[in-house]
N, C-alpha and C. Protein backbone atom coordinates (compact mmCIF):
# COMPACT_ATOMS: atom_id res chain seq x y z
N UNK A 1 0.84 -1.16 0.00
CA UNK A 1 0.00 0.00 0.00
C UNK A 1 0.90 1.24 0.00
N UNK A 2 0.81 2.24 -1.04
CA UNK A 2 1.40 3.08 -0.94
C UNK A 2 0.48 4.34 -0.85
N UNK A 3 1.06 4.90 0.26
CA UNK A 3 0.41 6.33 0.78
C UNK A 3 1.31 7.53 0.79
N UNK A 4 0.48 9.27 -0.02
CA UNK A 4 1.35 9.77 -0.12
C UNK A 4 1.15 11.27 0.70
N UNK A 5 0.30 11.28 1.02
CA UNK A 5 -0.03 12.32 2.48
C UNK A 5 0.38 11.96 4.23
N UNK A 6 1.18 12.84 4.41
CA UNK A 6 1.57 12.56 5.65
C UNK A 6 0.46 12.13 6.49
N UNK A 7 -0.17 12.92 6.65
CA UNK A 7 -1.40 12.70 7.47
C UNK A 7 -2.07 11.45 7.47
N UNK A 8 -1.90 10.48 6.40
CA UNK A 8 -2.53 9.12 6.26
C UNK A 8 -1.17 8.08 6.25
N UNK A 9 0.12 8.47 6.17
CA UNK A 9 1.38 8.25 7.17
C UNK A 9 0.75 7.66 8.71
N UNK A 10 0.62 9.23 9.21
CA UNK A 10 0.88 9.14 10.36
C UNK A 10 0.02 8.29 10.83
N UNK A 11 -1.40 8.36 10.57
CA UNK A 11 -2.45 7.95 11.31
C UNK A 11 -2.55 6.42 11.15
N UNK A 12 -2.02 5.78 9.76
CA UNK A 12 -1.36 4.45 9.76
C UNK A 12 -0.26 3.70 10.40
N UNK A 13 0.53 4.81 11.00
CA UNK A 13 1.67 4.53 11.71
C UNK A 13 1.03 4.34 13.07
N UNK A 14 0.20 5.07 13.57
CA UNK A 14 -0.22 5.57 15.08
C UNK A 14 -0.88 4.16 15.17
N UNK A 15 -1.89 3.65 14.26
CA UNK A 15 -2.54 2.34 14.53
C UNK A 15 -1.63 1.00 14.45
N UNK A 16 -0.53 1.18 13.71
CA UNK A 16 0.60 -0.15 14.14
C UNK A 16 0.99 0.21 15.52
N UNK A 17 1.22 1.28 15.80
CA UNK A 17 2.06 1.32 17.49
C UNK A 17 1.26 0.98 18.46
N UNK A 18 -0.45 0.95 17.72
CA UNK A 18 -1.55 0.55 19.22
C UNK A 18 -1.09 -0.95 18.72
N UNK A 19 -1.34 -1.51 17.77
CA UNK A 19 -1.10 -2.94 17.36
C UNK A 19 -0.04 -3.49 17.86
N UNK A 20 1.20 -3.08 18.06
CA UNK A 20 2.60 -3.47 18.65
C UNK A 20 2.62 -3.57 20.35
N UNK A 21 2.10 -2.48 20.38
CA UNK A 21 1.81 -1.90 22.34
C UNK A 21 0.86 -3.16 22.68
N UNK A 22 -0.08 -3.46 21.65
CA UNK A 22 -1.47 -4.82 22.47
C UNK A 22 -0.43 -5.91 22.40
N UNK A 23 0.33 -6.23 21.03
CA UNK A 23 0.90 -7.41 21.09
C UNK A 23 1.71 -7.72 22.30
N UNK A 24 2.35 -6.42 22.31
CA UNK A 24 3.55 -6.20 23.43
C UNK A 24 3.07 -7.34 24.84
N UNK A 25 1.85 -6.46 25.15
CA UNK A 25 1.26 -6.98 26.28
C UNK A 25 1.14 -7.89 26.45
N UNK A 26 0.44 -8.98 25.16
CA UNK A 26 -0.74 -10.51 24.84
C UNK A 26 1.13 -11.30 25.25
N UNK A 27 2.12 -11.14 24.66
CA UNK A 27 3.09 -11.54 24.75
C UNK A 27 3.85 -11.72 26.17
N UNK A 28 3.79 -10.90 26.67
CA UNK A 28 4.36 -10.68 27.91
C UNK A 28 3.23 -11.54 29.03
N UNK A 29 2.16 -11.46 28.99
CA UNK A 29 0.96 -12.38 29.39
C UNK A 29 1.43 -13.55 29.13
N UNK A 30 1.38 -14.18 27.62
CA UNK A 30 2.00 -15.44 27.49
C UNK A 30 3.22 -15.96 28.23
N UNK A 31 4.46 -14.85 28.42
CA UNK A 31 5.54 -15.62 28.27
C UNK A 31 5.05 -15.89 30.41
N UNK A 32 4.53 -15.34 30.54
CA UNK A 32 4.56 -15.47 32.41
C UNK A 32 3.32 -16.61 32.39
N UNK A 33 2.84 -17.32 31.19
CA UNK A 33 1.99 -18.48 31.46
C UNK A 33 2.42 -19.73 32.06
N UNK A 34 2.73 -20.65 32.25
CA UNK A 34 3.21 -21.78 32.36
C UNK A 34 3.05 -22.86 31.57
N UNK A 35 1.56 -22.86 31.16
CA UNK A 35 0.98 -23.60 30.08
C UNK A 35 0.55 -22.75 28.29
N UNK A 36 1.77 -22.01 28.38
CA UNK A 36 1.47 -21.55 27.53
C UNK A 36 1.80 -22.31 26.02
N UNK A 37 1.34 -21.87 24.67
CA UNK A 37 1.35 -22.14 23.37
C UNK A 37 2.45 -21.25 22.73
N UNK A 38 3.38 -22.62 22.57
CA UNK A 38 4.97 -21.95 22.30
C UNK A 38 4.86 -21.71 20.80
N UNK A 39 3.60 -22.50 19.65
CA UNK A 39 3.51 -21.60 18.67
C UNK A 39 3.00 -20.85 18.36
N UNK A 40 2.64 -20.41 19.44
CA UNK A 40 1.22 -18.43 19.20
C UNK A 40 2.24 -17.95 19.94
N UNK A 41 3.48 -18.47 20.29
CA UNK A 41 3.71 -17.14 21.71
C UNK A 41 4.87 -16.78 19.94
N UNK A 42 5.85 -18.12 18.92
CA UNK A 42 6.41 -17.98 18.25
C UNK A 42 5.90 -16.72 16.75
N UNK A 43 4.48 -16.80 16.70
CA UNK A 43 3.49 -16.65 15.47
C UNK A 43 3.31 -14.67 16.08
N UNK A 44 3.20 -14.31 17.67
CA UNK A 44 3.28 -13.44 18.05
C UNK A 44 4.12 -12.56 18.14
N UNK A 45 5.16 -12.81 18.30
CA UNK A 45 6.01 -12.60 18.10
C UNK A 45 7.18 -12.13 16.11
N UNK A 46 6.82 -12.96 15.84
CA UNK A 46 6.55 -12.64 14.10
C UNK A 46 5.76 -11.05 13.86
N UNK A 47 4.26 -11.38 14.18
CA UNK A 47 3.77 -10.53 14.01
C UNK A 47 4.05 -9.05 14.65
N UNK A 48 4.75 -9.38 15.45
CA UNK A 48 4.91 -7.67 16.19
C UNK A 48 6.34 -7.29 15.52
N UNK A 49 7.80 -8.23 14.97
CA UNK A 49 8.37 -8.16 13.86
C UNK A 49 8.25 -7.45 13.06
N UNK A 50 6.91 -8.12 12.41
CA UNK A 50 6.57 -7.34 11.11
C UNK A 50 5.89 -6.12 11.11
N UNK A 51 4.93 -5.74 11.88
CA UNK A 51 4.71 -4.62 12.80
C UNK A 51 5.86 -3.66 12.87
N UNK A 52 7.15 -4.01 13.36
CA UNK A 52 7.91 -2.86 13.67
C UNK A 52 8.66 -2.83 12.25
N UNK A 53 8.93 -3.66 11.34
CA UNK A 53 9.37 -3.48 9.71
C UNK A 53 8.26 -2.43 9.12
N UNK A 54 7.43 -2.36 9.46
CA UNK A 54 6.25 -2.03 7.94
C UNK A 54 6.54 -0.27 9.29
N UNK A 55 6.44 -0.44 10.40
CA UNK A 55 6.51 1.18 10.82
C UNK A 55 8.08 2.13 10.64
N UNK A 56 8.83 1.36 10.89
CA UNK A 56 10.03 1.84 9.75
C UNK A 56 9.78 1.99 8.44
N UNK A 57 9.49 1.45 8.16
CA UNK A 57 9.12 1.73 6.51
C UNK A 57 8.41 3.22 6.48
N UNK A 58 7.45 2.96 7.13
CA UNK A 58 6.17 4.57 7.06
C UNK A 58 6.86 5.26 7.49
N UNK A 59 7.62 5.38 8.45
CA UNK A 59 8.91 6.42 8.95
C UNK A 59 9.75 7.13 8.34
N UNK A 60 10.36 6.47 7.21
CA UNK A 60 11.53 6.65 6.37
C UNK A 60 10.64 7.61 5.21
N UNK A 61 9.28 7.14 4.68
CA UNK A 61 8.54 7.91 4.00
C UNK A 61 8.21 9.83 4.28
N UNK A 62 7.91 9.36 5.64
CA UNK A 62 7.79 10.86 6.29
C UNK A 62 9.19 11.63 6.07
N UNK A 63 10.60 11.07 5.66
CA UNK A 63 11.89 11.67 6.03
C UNK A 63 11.50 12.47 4.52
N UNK A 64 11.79 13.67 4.34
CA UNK A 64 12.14 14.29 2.71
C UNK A 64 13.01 13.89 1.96
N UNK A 65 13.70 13.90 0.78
CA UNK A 65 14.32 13.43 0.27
C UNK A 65 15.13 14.88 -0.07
N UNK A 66 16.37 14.08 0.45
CA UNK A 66 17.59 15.58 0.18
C UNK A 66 18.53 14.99 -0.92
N UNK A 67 18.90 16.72 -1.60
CA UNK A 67 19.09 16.03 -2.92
C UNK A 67 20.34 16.36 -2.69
N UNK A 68 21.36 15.21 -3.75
CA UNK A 68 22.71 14.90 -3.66
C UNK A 68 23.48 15.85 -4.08
């Protein structure tokens, strides 16, 4: 998906960091389980990964491009 207004940047960015911040949590819950599911805690983990790839990405977009 390519977006070219900051404003739909940001507000895409702001909803991965609530998405990362919940995972954060569901994760940290898991890992203090005992009986926990070592391939949702593995699959969770992925996903908050890719989460913090795709918000670098939107990051680097917001930077201007300075010319050489």
């Amino acid at each position: 998906m390519t977006m070219s207004y900051p404003q739909d940047i940001q507000r895409r960015l702001i909803e991965l960091e609530v998405e990362h911040r919940d995972l954060d949590a569901v994760i940290d819950a898991l890992v203090r389980d005992l009986h926990r599911d070592e391939f949702q805690l593995r699959r969770l983990k992925k996903r908050k990964l890719q989460l913090k790839d795709h918000m670098t990405l939107l990051k680097m977009q917001l930077i201007p491009d300075i010319p050489a």
